[in-house]
C-alpha atoms as a PDB file:
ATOM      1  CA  UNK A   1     -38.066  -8.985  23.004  1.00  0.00           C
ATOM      2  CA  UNK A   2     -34.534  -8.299  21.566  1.00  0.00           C
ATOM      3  CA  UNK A   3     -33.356  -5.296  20.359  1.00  0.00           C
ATOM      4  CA  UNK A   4     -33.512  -4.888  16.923  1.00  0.00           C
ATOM      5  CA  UNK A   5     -30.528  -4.136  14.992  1.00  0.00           C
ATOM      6  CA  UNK A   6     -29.708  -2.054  12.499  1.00  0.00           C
ATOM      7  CA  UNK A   7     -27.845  -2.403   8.574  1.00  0.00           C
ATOM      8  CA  UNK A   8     -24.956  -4.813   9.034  1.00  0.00           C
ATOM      9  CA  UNK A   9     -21.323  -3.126   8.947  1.00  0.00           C
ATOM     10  CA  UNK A  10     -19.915  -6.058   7.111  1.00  0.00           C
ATOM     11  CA  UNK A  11     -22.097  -5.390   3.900  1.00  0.00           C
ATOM     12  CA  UNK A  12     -20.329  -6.653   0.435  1.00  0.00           C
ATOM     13  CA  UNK A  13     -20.354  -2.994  -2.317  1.00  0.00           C
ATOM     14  CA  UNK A  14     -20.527  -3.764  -5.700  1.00  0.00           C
ATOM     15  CA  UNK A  15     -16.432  -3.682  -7.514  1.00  0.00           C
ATOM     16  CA  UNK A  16     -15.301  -0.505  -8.849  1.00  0.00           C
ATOM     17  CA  UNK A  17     -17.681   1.555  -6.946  1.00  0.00           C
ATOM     18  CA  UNK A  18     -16.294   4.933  -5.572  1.00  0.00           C
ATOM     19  CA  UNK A  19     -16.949   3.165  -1.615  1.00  0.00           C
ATOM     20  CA  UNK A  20     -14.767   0.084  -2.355  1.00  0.00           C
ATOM     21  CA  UNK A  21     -11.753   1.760  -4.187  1.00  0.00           C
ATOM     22  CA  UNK A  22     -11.831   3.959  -0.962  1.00  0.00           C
ATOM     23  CA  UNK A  23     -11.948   1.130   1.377  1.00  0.00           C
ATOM     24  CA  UNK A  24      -9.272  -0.795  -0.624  1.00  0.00           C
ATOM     25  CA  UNK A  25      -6.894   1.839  -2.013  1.00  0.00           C
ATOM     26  CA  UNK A  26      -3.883   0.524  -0.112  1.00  0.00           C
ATOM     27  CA  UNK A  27      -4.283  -3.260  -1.450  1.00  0.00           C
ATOM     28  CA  UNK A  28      -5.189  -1.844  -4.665  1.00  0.00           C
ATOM     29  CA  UNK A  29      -1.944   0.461  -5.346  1.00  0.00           C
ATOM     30  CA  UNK A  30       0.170  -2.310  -3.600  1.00  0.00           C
ATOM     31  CA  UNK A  31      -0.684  -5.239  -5.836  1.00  0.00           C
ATOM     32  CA  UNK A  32       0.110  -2.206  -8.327  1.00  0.00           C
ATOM     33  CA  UNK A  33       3.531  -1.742  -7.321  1.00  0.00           C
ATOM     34  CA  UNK A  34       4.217  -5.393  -6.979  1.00  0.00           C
ATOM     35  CA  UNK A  35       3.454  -6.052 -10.724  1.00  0.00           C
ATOM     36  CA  UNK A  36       6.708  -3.432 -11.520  1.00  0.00           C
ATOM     37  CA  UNK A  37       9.057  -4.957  -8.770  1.00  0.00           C
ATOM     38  CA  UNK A  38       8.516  -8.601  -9.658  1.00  0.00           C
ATOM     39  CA  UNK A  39       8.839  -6.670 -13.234  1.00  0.00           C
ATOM     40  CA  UNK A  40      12.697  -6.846 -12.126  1.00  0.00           C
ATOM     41  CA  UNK A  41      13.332 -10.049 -11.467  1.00  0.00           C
ATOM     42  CA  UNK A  42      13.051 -11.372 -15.035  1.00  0.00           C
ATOM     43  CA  UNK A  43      15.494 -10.496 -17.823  1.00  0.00           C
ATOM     44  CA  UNK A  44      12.876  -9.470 -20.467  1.00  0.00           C
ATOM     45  CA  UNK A  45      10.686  -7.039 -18.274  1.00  0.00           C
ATOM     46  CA  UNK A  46      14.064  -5.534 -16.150  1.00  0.00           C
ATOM     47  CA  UNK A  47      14.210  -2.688 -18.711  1.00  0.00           C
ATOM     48  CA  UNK A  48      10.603  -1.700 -18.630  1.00  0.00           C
ATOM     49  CA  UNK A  49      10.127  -2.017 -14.926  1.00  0.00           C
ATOM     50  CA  UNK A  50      14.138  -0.184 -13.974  1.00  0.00           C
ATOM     51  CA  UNK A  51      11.799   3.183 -16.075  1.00  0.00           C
ATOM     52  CA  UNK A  52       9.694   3.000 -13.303  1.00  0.00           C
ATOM     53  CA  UNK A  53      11.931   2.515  -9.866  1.00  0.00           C
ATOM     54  CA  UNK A  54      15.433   3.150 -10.806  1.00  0.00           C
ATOM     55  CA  UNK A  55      16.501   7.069 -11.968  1.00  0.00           C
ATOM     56  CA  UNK A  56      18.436   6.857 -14.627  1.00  0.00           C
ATOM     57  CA  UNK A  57      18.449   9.068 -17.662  1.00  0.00           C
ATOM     58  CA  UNK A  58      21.778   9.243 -18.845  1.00  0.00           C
ATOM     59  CA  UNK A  59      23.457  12.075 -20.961  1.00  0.00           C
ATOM     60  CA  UNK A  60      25.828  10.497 -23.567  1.00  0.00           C
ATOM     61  CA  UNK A  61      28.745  10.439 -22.529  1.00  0.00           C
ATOM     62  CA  UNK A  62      28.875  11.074 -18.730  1.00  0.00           C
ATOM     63  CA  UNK A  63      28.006  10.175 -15.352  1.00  0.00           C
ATOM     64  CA  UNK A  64      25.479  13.198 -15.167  1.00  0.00           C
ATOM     65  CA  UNK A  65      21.821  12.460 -14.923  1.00  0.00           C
ATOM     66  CA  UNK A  66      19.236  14.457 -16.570  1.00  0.00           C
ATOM     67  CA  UNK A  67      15.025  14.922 -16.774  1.00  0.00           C
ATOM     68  CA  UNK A  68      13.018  13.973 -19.341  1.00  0.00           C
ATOM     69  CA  UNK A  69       9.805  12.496 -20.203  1.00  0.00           C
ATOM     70  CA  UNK A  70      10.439   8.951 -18.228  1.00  0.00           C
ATOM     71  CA  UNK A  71      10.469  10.907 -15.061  1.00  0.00           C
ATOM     72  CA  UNK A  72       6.858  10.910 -15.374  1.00  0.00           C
ATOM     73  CA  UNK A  73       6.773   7.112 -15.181  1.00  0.00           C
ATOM     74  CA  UNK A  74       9.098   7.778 -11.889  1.00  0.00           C
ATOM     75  CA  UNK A  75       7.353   9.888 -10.433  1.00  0.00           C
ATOM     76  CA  UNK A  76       3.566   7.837 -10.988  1.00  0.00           C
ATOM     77  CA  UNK A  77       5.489   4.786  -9.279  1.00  0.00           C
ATOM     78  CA  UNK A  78       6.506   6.732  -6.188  1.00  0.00           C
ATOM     79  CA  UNK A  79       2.969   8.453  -5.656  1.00  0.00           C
ATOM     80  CA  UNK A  80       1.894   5.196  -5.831  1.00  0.00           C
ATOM     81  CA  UNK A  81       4.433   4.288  -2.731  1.00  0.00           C
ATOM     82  CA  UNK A  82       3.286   7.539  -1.142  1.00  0.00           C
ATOM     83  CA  UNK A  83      -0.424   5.989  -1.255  1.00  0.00           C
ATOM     84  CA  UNK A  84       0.774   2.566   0.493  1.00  0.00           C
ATOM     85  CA  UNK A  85       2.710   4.506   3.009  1.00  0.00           C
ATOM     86  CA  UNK A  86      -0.311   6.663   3.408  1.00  0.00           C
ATOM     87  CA  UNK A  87      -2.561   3.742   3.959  1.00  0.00           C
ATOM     88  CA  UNK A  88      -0.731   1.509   6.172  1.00  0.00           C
ATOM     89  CA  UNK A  89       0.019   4.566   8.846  1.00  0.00           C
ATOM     90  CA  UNK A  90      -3.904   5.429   9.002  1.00  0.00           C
ATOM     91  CA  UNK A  91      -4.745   1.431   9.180  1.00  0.00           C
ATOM     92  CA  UNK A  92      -2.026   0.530  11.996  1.00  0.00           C
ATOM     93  CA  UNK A  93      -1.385   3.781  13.771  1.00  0.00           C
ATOM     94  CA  UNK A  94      -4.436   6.502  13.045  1.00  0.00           C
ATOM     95  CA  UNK A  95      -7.310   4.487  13.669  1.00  0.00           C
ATOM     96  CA  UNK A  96      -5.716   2.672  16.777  1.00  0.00           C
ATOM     97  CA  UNK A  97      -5.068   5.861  18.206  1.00  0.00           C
ATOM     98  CA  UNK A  98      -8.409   6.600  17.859  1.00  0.00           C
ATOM     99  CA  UNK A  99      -9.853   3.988  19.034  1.00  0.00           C
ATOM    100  CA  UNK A 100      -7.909   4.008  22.028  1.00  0.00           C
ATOM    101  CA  UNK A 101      -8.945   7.946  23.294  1.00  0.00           C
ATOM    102  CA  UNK A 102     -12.357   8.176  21.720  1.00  0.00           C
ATOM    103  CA  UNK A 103     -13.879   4.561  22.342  1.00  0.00           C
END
C-alpha cells in the first residue's frame, strides 16, 4: 500500500482571483510596462508613452523643469518598475536563499 498523497501543488486558480494576481504580479506589471516602452518605438504613441518614462515638464521658456499633474503618470510607471524589481529579487535571490538554509 502506497502512501496516499495529499492536494496537488500544481493546481490551476480561477483568473483574476486575489491567489493568482499574487502569484503572477511580476509578469503581470511587466507585460504592463512593456506596453509603454514598445509605446516609444512608434512615432504616433512616442508622445503618450515619453508622459510616462521620460521627466519632462517644461516651463516656457527655459531649461528648468517643473511638477505638475503628469508626474502622477511618472510616478505610476516607476512603482510599477519598483514591483518588477521587487519580484524578480524574491523569485531569484529570496526564495533560493531559503531554500538553501531551511530545506
Amino acid at each position: 500500500m502506497g502512501f496516499k498523497r495529499g492536494k496537488s501543488g500544481n493546481k490551476n486558480v480561477p483568473y483574476l482571483s486575489h491567489e493568482f494576481v499574487i502569484q503572477n504580479h511580476g509578469d503581470i506589471v511587466t507585460c504592463i510596462m512593456m506596453v509603454f516602452t514598445v509605446g516609444l518605438m512608434f512615432q504616433i504613441t512616442t508622445p503618450l508613452a515619453s508622459v510616462f518614462i521620460i521627466p519632462a515638464h517644461v516651463i516656457e521658456d527655459s531649461q528648468l523643469l517643473n511638477y505638475g499633474a503628469q508626474d502622477i503618470a511618472l510616478v505610476l510607471f516607476y512603482t510599477l518598475a519598483a514591483v518588477v524589481f521587487h519580484a524578480v529579487i524574491q523569485e531569484y535571490i529570496l526564495d533560493v536563499i531559503l531554500l538553501v538554509f531551511f530545506f
